[in-house]
Protein backbone atom coordinates (compact mmCIF):
# COMPACT_ATOMS: atom_id res chain seq x y z
CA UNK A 1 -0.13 3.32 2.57
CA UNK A 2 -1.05 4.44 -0.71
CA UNK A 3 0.78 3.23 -4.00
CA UNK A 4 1.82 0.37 -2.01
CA UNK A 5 4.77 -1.63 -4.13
CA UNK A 6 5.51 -4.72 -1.95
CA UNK A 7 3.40 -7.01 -0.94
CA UNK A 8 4.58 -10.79 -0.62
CA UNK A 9 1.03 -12.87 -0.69
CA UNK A 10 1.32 -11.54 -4.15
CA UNK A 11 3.99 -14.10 -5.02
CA UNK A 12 2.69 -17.29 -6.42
CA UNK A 13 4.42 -20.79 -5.97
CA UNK A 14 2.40 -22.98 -8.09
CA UNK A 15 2.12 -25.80 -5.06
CA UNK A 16 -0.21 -28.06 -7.43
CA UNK A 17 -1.04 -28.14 -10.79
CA UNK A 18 -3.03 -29.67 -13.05
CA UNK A 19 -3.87 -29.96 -16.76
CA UNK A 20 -8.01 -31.00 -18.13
CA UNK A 21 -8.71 -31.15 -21.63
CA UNK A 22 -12.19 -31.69 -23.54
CA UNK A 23 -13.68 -31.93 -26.48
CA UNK A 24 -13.96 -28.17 -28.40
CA UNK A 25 -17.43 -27.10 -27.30
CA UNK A 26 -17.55 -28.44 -23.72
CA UNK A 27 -18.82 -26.09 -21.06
CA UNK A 28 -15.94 -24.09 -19.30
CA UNK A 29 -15.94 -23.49 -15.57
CA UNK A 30 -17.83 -20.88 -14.41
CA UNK A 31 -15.02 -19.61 -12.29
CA UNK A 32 -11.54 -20.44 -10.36
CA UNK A 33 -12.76 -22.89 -7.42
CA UNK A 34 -16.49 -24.72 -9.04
CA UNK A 35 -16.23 -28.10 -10.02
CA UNK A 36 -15.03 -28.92 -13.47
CA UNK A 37 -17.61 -29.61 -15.79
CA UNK A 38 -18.91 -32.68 -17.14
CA UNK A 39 -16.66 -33.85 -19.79
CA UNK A 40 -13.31 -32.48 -18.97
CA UNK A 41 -10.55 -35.16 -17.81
CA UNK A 42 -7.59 -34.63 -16.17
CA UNK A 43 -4.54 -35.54 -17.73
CA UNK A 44 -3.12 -37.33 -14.14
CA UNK A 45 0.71 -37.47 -13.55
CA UNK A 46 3.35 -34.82 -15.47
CA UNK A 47 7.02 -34.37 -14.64
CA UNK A 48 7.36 -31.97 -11.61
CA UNK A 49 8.54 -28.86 -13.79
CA UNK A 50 7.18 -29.23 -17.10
CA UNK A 51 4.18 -27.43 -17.38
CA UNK A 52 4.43 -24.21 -19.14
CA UNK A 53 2.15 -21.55 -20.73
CA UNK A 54 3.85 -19.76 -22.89
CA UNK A 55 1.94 -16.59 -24.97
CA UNK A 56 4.34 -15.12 -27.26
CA UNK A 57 3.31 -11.64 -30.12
CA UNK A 58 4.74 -11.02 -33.04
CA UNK A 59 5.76 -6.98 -33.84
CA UNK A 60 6.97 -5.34 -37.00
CA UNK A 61 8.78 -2.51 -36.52
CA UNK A 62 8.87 0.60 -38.82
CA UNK A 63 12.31 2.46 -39.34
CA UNK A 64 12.99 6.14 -40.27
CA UNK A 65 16.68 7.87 -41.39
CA UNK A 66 15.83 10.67 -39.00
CA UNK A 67 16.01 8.40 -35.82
CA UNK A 68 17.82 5.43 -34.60
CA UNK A 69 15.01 3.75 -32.81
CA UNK A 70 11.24 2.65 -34.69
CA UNK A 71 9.25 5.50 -35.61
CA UNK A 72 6.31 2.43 -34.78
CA UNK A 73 6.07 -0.54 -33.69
CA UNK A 74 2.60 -3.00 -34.26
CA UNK A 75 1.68 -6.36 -33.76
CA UNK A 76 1.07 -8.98 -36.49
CA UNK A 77 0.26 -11.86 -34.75
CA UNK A 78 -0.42 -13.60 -32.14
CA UNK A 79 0.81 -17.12 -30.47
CA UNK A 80 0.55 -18.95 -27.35
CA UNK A 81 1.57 -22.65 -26.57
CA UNK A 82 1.32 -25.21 -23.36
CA UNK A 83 4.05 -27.49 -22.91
CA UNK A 84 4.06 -30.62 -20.37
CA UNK A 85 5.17 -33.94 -20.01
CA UNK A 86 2.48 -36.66 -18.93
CA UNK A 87 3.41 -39.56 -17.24
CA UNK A 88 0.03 -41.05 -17.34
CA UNK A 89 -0.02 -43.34 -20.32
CA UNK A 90 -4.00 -44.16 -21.38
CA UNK A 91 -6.52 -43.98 -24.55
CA UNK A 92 -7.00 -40.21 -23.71
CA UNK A 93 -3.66 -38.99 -23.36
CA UNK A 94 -2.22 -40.79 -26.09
CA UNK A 95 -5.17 -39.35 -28.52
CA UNK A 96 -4.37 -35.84 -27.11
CA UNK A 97 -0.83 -36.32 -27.29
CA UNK A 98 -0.80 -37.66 -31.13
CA UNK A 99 -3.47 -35.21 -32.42
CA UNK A 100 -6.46 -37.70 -32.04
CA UNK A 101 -5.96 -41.00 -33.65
CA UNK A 102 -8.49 -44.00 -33.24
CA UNK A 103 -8.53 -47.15 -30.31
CA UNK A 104 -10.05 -50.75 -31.58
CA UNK A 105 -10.06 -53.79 -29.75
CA UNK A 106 -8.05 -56.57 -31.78
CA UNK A 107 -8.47 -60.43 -31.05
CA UNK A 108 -5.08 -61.94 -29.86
CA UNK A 109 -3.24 -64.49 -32.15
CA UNK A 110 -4.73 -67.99 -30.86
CA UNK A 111 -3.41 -69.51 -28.10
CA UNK A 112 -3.10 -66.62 -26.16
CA UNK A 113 -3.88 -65.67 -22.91
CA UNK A 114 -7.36 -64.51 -23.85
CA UNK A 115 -6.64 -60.84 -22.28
CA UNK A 116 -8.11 -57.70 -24.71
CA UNK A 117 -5.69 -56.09 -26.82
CA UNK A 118 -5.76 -52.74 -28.19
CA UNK A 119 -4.54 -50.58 -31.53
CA UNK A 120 -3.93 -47.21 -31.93
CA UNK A 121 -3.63 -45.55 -34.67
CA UNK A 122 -2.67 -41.58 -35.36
CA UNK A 123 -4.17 -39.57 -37.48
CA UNK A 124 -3.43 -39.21 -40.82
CA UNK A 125 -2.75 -36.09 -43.09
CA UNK A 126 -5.38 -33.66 -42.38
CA UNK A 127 -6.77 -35.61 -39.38
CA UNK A 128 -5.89 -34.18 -36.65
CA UNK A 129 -8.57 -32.43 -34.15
CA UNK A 130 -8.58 -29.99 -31.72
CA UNK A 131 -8.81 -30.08 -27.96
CA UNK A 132 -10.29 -27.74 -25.62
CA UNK A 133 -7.93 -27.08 -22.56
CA UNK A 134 -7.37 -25.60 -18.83
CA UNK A 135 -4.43 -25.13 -16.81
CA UNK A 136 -5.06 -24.97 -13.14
CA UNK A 137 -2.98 -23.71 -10.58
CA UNK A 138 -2.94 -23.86 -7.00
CA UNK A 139 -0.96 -21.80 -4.25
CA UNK A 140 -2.94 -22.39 -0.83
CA UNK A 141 -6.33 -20.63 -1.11
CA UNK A 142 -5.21 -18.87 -4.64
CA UNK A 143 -6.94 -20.40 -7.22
CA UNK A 144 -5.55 -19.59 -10.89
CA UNK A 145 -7.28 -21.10 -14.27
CA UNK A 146 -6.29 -20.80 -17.72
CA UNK A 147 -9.27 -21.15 -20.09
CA UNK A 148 -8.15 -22.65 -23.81
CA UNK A 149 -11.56 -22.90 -25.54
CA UNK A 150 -9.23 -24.52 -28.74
CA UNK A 151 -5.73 -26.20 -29.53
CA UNK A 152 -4.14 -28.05 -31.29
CA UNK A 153 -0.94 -31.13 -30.76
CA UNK A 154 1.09 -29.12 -33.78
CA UNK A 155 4.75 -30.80 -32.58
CA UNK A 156 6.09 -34.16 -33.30
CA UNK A 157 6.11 -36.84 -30.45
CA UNK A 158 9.24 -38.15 -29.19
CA UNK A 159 9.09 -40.83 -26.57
CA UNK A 160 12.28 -42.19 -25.00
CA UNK A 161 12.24 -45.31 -24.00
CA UNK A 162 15.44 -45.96 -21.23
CA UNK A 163 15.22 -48.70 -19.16
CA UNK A 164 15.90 -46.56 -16.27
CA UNK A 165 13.88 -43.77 -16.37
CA UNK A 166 9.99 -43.48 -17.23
CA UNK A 167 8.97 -42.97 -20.63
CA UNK A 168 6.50 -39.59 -21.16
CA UNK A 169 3.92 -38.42 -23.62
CA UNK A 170 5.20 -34.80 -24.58
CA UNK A 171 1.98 -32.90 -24.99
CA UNK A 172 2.66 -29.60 -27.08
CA UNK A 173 -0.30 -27.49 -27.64
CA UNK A 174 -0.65 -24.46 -29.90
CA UNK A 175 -3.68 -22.15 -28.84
CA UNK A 176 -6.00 -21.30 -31.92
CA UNK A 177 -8.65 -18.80 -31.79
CA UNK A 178 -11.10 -16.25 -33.96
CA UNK A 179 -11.65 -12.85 -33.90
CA UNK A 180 -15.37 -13.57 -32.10
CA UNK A 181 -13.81 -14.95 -28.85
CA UNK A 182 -10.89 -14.87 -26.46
CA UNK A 183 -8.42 -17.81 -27.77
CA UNK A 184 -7.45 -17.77 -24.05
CA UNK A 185 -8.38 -16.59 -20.79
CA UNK A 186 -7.22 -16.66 -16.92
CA UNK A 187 -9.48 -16.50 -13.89
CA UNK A 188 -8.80 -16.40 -10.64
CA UNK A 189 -10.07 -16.06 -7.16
CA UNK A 190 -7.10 -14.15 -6.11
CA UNK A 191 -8.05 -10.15 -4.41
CA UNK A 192 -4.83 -8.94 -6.24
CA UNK A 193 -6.89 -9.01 -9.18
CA UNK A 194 -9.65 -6.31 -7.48
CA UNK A 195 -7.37 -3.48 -7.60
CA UNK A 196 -7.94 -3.37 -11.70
CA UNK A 197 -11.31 -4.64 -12.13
């Protein structure tokens, strides 16, 4: 039928999920379903519904006496964010979480039990780096991928520490980008996307 309006495989329930990150520069995947690349690391473990993309413009509007609504509207800017909770705590996540930072290897106090102990310190004042970043989802064969070639951890970190419940890394990304590239990007092997391309 033409101009068909409902059609239910076009709902997506994200069944799995996942969040890699990168260093800026690292070689994106090619498409929805190829490996990821060298390089990129998943971020493990994140509280069932945290993850969230979130893109978000910014209009001016332009008002006239003669008429109660804008005479125009037009964009200034443009924003989007991922939000998610990681579980996982590790050197990578906590770097990605706090902006970058640096992990040495301290010797323990003597008379210790000889085990390796670690520091980490954040970044300081000017120090933070960006991350490169993609958002996978998964609903059966549907295969959904947000591309982040940049971002950056521009939120503070609050960790709660409760004895009964487990402590997460709050990872708050703000997408940057340039007027040479897409700051972001979504591909898919889903056929709902034919009917435009």
């Amino acid at each position: 039928m033409a101009g068909e309006i409902t059609n239910a495989t076009q709902i997506v329930v994200p069944a799995r999920t996942r969040l890699w990150l990168a260093v800026v520069g690292t070689e994106a995947p090619a498409d929805a379903t190829v490996t990821m690349p060298e390089g990129w690391f998943s971020v493990g473990l994140t509280t069932e519904d945290s993850l969230k993309f979130n893109e978000e413009p910014q209009f001016e509007q332009v008002k006239s006496a003669q008429t109660d609504f804008p005479s125009r509207t037009f964009q200034t800017s443009d924003s989007a964010t991922i939000e998610v909770d990681l579980q996982q705590w590790n050197a990578k996540n906590f770097k990605a979480v706090f902006g970058g930072g640096t992990i040495s290897e301290i010797t323990p106090a003597a008379g210790g039990t000889g085990a390796k102990h670690y520091k980490f310190a954040p970044p300081r004042i000017g120090g933070r780096t960006e991350i490169a970043a993609v958002i996978e989802v998964i609903d059966g064969a549907k295969i959904y991928r947000y591309i982040i070639p940049r971002a950056m951890q521009m939120e503070g970190v609050q960790t709660d520490l409760q004895k009964a419940k487990e402590s997460i890394l709050p990872l708050r990304l703000a997408v940057q980008g340039g007027d040479d590239s897409d700051a972001w990007y979504l591909i898919t092997n889903d056929p709902a996307f034919a009917d435009a391309a």
